[in-house]
C-alpha atoms as a PDB file:
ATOM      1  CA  UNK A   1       6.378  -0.428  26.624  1.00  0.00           C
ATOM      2  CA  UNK A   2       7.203   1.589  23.746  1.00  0.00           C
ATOM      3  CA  UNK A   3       9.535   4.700  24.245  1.00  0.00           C
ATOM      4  CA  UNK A   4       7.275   6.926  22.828  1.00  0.00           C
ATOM      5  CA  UNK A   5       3.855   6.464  24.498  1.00  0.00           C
ATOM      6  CA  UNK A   6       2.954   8.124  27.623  1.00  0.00           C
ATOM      7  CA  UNK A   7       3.013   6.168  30.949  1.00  0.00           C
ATOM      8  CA  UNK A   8      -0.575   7.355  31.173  1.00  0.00           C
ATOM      9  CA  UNK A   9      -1.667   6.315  28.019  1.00  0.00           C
ATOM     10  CA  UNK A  10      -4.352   3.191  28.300  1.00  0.00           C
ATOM     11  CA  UNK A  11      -3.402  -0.188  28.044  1.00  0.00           C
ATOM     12  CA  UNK A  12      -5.571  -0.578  25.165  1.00  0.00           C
ATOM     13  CA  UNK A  13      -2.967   2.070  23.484  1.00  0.00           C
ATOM     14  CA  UNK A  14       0.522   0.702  25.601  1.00  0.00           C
ATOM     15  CA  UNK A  15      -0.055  -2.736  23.629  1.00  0.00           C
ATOM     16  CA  UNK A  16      -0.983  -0.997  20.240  1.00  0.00           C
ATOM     17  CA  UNK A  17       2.291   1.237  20.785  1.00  0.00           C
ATOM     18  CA  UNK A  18       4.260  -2.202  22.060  1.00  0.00           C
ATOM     19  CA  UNK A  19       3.044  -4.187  18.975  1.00  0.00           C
ATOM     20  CA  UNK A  20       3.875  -1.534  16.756  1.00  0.00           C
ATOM     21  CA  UNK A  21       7.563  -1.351  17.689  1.00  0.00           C
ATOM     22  CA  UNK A  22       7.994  -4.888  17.056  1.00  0.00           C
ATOM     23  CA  UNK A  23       6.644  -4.415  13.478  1.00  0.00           C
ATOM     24  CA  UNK A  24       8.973  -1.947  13.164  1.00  0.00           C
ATOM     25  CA  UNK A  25      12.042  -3.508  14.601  1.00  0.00           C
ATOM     26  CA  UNK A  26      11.243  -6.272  12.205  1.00  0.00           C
ATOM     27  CA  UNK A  27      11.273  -3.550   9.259  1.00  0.00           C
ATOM     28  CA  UNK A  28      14.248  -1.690  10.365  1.00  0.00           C
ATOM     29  CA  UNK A  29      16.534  -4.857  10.671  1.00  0.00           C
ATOM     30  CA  UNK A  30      14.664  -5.808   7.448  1.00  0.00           C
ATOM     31  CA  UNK A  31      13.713  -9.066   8.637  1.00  0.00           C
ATOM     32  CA  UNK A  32      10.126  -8.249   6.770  1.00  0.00           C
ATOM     33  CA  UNK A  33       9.563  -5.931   3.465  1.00  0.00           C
ATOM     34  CA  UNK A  34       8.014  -2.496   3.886  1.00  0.00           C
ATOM     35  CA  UNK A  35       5.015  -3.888   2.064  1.00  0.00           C
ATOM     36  CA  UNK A  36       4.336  -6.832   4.679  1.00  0.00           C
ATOM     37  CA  UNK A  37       5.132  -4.126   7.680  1.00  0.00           C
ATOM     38  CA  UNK A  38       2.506  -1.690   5.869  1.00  0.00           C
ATOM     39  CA  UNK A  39       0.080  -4.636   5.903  1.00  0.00           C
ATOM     40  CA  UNK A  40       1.091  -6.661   9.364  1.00  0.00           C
ATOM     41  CA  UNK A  41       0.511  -2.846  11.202  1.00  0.00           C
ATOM     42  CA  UNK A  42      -3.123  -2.178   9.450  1.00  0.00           C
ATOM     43  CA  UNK A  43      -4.115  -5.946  10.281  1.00  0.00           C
ATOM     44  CA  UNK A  44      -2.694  -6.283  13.683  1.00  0.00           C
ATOM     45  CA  UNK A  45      -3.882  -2.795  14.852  1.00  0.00           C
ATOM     46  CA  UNK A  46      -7.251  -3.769  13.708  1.00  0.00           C
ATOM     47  CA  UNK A  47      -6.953  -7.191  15.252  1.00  0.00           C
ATOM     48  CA  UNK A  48      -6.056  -5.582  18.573  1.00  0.00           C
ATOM     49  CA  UNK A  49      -9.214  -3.064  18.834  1.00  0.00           C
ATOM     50  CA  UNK A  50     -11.417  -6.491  17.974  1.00  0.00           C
ATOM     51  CA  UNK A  51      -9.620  -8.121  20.986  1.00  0.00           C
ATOM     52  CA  UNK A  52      -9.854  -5.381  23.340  1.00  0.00           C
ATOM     53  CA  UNK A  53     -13.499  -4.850  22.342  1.00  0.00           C
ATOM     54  CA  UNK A  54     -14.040  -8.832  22.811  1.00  0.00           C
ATOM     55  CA  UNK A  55     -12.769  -8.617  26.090  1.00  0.00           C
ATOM     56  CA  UNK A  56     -14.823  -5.906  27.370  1.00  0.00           C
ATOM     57  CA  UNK A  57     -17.569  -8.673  27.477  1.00  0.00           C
ATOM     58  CA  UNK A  58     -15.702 -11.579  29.028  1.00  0.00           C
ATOM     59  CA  UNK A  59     -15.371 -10.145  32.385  1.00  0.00           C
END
């Protein structure tokens, strides 16, 4: 979990926040250009809502 969301937060959000500090990690070491972390975060944030969404119905 990331060390800036809340231990309340929903898991929906934990994994957002969790995916989010990998981009970032990748940035910050600068394994990946800004540009491709801009675009990785707005794509994989996206992708994640679809997937949580998607597995609301496959209970």
């Amino acid at each position: 979990m990331g060390w800036g969301i809340s231990p309340k937060a929903t898991n929906k959000e934990k994994l957002k926040a969790e995916m989010a500090d990998y981009l970032n990690g990748l940035n910050s070491t600068g394994e990946i250009s800004y540009e491709v972390y801009c675009e990785a975060f707005d794509f994989s944030m996206k992708l994640l809502d679809q997937m949580y969404e998607l597995g609301k119905f496959e209970k």
